[in-house]
N, C-alpha and C. Protein backbone atom coordinates (compact mmCIF):
# COMPACT_ATOMS: atom_id res chain seq x y z
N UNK A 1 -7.97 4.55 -6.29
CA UNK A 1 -7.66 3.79 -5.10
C UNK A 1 -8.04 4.63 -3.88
N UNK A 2 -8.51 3.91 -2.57
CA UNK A 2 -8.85 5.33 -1.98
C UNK A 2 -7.94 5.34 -0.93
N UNK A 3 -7.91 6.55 -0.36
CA UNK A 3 -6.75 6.20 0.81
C UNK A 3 -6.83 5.59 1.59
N UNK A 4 -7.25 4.61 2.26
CA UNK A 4 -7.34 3.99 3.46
C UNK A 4 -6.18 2.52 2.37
N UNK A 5 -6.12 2.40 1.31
CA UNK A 5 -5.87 1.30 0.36
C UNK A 5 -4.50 1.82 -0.06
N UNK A 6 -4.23 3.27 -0.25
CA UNK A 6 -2.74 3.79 -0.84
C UNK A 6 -2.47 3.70 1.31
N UNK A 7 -2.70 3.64 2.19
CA UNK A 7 -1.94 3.81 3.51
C UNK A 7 -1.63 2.49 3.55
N UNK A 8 -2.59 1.44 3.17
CA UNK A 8 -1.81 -0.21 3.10
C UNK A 8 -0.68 -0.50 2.45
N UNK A 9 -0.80 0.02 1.46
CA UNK A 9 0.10 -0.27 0.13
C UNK A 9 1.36 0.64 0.66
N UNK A 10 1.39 1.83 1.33
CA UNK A 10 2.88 2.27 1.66
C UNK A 10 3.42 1.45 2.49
N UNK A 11 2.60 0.83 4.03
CA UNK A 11 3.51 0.23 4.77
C UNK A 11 3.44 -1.21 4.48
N UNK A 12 2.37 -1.94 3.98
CA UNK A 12 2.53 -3.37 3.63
C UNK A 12 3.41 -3.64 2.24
N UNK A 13 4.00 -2.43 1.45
CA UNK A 13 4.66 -2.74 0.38
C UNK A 13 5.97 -1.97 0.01
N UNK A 14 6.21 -1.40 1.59
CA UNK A 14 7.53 -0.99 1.65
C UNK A 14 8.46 -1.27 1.59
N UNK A 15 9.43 -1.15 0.87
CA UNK A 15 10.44 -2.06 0.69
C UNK A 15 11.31 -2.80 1.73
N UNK A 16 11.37 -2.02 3.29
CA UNK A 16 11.89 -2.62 4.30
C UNK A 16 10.69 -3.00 5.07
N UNK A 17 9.48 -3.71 4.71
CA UNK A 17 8.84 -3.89 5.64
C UNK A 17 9.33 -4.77 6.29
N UNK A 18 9.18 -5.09 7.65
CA UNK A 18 9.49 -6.45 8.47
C UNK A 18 8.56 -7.56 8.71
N UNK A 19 8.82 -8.37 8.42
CA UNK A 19 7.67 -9.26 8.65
C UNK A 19 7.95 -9.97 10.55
N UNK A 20 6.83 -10.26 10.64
CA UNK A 20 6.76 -10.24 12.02
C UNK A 20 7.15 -11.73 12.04
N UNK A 21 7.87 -12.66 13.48
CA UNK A 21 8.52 -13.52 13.60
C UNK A 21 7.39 -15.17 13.29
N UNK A 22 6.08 -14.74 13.35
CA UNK A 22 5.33 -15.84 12.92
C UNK A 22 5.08 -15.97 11.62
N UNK A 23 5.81 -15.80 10.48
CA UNK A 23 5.33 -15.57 9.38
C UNK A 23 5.91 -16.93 8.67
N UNK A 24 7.06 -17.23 9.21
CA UNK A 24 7.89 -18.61 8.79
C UNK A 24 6.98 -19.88 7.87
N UNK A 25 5.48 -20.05 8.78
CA UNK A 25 4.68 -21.16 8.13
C UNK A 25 4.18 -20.74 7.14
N UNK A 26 3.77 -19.28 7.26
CA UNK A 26 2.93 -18.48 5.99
C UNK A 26 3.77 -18.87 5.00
N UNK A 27 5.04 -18.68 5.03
CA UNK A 27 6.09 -18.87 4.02
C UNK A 27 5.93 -20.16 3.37
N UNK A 28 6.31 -21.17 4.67
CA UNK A 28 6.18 -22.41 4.27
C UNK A 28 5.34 -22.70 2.95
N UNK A 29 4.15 -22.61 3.54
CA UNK A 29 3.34 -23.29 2.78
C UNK A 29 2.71 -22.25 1.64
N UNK A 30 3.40 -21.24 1.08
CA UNK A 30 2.88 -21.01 0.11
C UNK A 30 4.22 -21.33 -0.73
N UNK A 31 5.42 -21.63 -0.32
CA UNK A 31 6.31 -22.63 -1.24
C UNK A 31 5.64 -24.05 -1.56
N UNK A 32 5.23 -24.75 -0.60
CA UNK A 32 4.89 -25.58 -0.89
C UNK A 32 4.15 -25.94 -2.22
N UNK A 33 3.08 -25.33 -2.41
CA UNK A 33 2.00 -25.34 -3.53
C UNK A 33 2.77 -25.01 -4.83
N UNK A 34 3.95 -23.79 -4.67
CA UNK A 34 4.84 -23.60 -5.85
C UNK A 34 5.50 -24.86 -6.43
N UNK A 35 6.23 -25.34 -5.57
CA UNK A 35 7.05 -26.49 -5.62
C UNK A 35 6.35 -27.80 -6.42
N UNK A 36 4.80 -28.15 -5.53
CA UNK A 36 4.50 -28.61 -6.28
C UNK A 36 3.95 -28.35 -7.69
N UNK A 37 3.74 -27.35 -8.18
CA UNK A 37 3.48 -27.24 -9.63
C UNK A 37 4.69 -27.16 -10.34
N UNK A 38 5.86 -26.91 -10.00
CA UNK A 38 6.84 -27.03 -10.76
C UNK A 38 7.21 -28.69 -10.64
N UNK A 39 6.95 -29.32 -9.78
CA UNK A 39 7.71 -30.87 -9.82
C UNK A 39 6.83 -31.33 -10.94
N UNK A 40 5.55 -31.19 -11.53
CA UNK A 40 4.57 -31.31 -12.54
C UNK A 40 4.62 -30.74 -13.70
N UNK A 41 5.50 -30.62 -14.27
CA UNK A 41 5.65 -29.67 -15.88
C UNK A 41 5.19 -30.74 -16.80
N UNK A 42 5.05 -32.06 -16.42
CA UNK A 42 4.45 -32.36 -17.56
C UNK A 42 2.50 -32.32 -17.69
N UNK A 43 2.06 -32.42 -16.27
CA UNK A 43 0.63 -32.34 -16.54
C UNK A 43 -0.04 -31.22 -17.33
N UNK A 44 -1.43 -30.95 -17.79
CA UNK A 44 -1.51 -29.89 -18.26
C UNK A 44 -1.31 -28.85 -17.57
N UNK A 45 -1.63 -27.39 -17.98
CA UNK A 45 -1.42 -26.05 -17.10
C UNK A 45 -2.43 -25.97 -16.48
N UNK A 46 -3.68 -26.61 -16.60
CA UNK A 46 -4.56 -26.48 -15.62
C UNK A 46 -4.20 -27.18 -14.23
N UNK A 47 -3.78 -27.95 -14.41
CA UNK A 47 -3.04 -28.86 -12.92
C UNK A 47 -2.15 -27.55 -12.20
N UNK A 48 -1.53 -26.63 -12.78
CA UNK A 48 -0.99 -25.84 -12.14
C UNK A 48 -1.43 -24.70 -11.63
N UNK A 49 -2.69 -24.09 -12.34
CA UNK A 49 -2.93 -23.00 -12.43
C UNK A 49 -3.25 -22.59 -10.38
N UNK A 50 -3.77 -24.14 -10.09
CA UNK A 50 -4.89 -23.89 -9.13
C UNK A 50 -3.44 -23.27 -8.15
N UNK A 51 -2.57 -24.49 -8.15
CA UNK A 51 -1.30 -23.35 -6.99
C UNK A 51 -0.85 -22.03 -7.37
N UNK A 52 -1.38 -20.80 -8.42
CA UNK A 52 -0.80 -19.81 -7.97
C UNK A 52 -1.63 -19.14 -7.19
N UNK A 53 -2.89 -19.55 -7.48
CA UNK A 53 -3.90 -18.32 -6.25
C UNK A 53 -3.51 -19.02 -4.99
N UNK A 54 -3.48 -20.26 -4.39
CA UNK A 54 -3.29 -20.51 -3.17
C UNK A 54 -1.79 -19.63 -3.03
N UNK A 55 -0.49 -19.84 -3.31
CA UNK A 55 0.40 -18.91 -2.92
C UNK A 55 0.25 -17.51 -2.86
N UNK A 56 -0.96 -17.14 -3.95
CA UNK A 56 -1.37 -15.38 -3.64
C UNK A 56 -1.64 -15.45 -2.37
N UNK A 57 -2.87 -16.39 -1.77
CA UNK A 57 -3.58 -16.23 -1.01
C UNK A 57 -3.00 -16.36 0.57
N UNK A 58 -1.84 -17.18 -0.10
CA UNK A 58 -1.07 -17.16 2.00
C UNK A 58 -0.25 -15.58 2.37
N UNK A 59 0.22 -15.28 0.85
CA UNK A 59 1.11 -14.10 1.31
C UNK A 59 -0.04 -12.76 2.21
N UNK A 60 -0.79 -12.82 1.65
CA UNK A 60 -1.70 -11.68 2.76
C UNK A 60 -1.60 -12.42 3.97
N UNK A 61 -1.26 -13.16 4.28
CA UNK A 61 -1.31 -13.92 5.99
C UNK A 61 -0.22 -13.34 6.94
N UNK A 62 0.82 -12.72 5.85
CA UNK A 62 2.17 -12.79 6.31
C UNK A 62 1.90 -11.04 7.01
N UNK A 63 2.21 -11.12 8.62
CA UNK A 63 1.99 -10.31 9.39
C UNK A 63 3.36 -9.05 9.35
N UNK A 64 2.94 -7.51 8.54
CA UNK A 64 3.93 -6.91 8.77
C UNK A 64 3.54 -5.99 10.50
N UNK A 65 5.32 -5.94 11.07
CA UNK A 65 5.18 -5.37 11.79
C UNK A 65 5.60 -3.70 11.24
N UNK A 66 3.80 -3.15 11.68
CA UNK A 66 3.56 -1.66 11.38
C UNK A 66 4.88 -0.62 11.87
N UNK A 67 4.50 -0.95 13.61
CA UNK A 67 5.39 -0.40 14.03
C UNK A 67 6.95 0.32 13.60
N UNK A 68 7.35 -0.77 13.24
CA UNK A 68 8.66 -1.15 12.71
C UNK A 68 8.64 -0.43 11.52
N UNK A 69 8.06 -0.82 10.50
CA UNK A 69 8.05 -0.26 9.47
C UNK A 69 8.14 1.49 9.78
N UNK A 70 6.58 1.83 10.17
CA UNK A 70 6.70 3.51 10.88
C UNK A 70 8.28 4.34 11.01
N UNK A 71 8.84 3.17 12.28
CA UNK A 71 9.47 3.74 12.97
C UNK A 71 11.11 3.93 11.48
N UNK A 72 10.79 3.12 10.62
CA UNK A 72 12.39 3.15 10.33
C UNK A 72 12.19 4.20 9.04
N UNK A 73 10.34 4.46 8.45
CA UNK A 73 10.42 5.55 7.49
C UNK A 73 11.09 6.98 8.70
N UNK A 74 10.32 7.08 10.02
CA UNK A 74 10.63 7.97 10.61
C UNK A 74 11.68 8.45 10.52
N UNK A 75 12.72 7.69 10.85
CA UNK A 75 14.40 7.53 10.37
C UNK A 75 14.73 8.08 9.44
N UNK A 76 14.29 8.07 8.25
CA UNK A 76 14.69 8.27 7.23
C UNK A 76 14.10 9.55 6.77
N UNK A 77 12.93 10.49 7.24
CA UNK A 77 12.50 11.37 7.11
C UNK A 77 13.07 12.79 7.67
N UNK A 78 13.03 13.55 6.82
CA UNK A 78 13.74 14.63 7.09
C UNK A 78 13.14 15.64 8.35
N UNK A 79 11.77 15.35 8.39
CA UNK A 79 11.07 16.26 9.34
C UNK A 79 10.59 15.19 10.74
N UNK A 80 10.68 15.69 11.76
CA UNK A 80 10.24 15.64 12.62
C UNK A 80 8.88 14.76 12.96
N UNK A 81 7.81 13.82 12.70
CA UNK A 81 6.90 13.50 13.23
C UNK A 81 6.06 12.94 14.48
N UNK A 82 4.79 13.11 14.58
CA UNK A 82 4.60 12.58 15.44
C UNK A 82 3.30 11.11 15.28
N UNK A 83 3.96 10.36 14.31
CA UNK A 83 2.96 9.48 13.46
C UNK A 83 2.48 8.71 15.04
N UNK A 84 2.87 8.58 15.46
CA UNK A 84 1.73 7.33 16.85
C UNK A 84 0.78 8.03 17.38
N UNK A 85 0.48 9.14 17.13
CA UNK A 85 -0.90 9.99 17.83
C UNK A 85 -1.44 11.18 17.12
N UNK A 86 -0.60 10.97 15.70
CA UNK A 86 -1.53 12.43 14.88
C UNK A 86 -1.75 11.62 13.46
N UNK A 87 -2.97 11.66 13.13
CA UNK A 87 -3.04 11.11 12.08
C UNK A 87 -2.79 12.26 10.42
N UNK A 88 -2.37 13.39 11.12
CA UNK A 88 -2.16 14.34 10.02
C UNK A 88 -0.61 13.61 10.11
N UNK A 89 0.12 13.49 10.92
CA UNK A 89 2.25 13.42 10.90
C UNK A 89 1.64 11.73 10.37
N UNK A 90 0.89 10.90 10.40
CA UNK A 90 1.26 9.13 10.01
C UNK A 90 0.61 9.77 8.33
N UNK A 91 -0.11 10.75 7.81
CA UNK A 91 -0.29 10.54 6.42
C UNK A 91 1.29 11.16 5.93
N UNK A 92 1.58 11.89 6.57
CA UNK A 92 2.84 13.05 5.95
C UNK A 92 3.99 11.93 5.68
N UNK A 93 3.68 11.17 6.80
CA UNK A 93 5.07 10.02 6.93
C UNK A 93 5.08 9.61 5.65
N UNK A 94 3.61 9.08 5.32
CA UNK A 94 3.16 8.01 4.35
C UNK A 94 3.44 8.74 2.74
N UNK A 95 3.78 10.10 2.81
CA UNK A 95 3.78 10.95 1.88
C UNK A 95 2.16 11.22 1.59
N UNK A 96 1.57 11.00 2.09
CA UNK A 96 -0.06 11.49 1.31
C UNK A 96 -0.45 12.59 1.59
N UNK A 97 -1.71 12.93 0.90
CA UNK A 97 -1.98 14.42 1.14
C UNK A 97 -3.05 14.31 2.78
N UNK A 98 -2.53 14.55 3.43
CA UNK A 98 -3.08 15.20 4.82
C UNK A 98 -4.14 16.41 5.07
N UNK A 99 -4.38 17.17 4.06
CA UNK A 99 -4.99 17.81 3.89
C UNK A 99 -6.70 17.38 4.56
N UNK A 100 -7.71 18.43 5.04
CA UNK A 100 -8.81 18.35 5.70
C UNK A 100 -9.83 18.09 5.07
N UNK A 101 -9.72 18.17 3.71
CA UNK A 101 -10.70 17.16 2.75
C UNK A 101 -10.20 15.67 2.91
N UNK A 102 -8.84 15.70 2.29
CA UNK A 102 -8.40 14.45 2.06
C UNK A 102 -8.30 13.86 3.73
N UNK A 103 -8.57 14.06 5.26
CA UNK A 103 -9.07 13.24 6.57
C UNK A 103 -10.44 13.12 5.85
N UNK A 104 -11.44 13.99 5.62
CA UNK A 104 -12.79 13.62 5.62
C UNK A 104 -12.88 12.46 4.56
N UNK A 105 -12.34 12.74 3.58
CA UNK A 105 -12.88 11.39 2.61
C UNK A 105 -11.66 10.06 3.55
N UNK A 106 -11.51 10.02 4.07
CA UNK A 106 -10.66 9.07 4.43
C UNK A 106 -12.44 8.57 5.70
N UNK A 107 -12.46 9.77 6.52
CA UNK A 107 -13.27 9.85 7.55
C UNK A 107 -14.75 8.70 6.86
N UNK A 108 -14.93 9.12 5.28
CA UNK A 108 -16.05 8.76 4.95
C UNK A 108 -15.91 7.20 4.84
N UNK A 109 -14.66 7.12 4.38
CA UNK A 109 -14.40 5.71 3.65
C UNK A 109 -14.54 4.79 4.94
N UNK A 110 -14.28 5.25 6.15
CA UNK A 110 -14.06 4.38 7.74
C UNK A 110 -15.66 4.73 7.87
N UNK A 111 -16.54 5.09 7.63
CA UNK A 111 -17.92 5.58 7.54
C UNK A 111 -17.69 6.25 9.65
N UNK A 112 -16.96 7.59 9.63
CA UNK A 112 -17.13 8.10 10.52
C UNK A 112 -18.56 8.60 10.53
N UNK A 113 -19.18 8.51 11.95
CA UNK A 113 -20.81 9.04 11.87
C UNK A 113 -20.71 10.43 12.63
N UNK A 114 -19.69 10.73 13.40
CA UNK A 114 -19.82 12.42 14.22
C UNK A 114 -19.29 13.40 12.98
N UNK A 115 -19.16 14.41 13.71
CA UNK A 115 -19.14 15.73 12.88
C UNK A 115 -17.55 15.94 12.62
N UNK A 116 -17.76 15.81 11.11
CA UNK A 116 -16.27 16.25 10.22
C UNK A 116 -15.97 17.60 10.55
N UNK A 117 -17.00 18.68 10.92
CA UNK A 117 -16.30 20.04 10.94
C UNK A 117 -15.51 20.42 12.45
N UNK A 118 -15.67 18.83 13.45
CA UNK A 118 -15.16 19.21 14.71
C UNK A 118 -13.48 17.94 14.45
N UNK A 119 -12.35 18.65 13.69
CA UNK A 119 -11.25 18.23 13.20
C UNK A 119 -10.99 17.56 14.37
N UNK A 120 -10.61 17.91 15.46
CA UNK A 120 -9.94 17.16 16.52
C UNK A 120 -10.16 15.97 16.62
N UNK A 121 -11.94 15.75 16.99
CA UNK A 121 -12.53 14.24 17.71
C UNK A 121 -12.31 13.64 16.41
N UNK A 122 -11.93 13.79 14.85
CA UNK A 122 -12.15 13.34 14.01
C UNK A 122 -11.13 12.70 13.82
N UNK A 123 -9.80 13.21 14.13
CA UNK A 123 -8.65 13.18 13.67
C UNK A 123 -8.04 12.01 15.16
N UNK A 124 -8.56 12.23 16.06
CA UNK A 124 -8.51 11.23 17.10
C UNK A 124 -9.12 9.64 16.53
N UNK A 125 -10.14 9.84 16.20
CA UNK A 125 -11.10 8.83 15.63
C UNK A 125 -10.51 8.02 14.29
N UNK A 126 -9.97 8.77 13.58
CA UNK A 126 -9.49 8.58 12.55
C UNK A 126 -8.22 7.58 12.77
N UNK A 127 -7.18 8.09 13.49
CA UNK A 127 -6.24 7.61 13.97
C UNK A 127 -5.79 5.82 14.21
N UNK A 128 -7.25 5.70 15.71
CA UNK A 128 -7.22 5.09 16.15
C UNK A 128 -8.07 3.73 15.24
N UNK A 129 -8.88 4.29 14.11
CA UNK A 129 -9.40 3.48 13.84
C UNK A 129 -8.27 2.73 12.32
N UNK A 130 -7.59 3.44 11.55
CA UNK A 130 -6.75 3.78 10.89
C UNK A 130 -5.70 2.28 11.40
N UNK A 131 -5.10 2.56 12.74
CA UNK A 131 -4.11 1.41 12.96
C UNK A 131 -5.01 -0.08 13.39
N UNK A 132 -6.16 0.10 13.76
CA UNK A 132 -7.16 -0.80 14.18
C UNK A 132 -7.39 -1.61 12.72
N UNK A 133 -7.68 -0.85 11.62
CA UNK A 133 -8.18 -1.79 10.06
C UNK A 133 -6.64 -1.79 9.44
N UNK A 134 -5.60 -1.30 9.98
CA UNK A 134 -4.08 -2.11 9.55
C UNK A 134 -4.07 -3.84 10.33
N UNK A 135 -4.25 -3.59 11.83
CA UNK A 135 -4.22 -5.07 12.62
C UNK A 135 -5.19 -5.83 11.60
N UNK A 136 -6.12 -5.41 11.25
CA UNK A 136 -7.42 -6.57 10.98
C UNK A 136 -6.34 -7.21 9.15
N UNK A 137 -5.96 -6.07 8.63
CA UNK A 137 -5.61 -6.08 7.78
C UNK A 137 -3.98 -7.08 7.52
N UNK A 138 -3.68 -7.51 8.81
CA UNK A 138 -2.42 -8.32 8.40
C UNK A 138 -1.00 -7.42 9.31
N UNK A 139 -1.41 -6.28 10.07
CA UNK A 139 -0.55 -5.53 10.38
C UNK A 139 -0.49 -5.88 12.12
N UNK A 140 0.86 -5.94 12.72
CA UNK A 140 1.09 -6.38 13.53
C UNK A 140 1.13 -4.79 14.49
N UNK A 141 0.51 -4.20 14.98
CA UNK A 141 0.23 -2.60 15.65
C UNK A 141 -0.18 -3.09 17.10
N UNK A 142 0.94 -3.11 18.14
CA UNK A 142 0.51 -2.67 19.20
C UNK A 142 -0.27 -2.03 19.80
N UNK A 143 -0.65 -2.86 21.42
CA UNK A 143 -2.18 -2.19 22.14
C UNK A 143 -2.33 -1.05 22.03
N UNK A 144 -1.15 0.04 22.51
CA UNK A 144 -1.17 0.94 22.80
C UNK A 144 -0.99 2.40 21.17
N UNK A 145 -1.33 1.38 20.60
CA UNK A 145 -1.34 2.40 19.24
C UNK A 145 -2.88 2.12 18.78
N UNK A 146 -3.42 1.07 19.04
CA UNK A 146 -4.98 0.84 18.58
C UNK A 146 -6.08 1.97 19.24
């Protein structure tokens, strides 16, 4: 799995994630499709099959707020971070390895094009692009964190 995919999976599958206040219809309507395959137990299972991918398919709709999430592992962490502007303290949060290989292959996977051996602009870059493919990704991350 590569990391940019284990950083989704900590905050989109955290156990307190919050879902953000527009998520209500997402909900809706991937009950809906459930509901109806259960009011149908007698047709074949192919009549049903087709509503479980549509209910897979709404729950990625459902917008977690990042923020939130961040802020309440923060809480709960024993050390100190500074996850909204260091992308070494948002992997530590995340428990991952932070380590300067493990930014570059992260760096590669975002296909950074400047120079990995200048850590700073990388780790800036990294950051910002990091909470940028969470928003695209279903994550609700304020302006001022993009």
């Amino acid at each position: 799995m590569s990391i940019f995919s284990n950083i989704l999976n900590k905050i989109f599958h955290h156990d307190s994630a919050p879902a953000s206040t527009g998520t209500g219809t997402a909900a809706g309507q991937a009950a809906a499709p459930a509901g109806g395959a259960a009011a149908a137990p007698t047709t074949s299972t192919a009549a049903s099959t087709p509503a479980q991918p549509a209910a897979q398919a709404a729950a990625p709709m459902q917008e977690v707020d990042v923020e939130a999430v961040l802020t309440k592992m923060q809480a709960n962490h024993g050390e100190q971070l500074n996850w909204r502007t260091s992308i070494v303290d948002l992997m530590k949060l995340l428990g991952l390895d932070s380590s300067l290989s493990a930014r570059k292959e992260l760096a590669a996977e975002l296909h950074y094009s400047g120079n990995t051996e200048d850590s700073a602009a990388m780790n800036i870059w990294l950051h910002k692009q990091v909470m940028q493919k969470l928003a695209e990704n279903g994550g609700k991350v304020p302006d001022e964190l993009k």
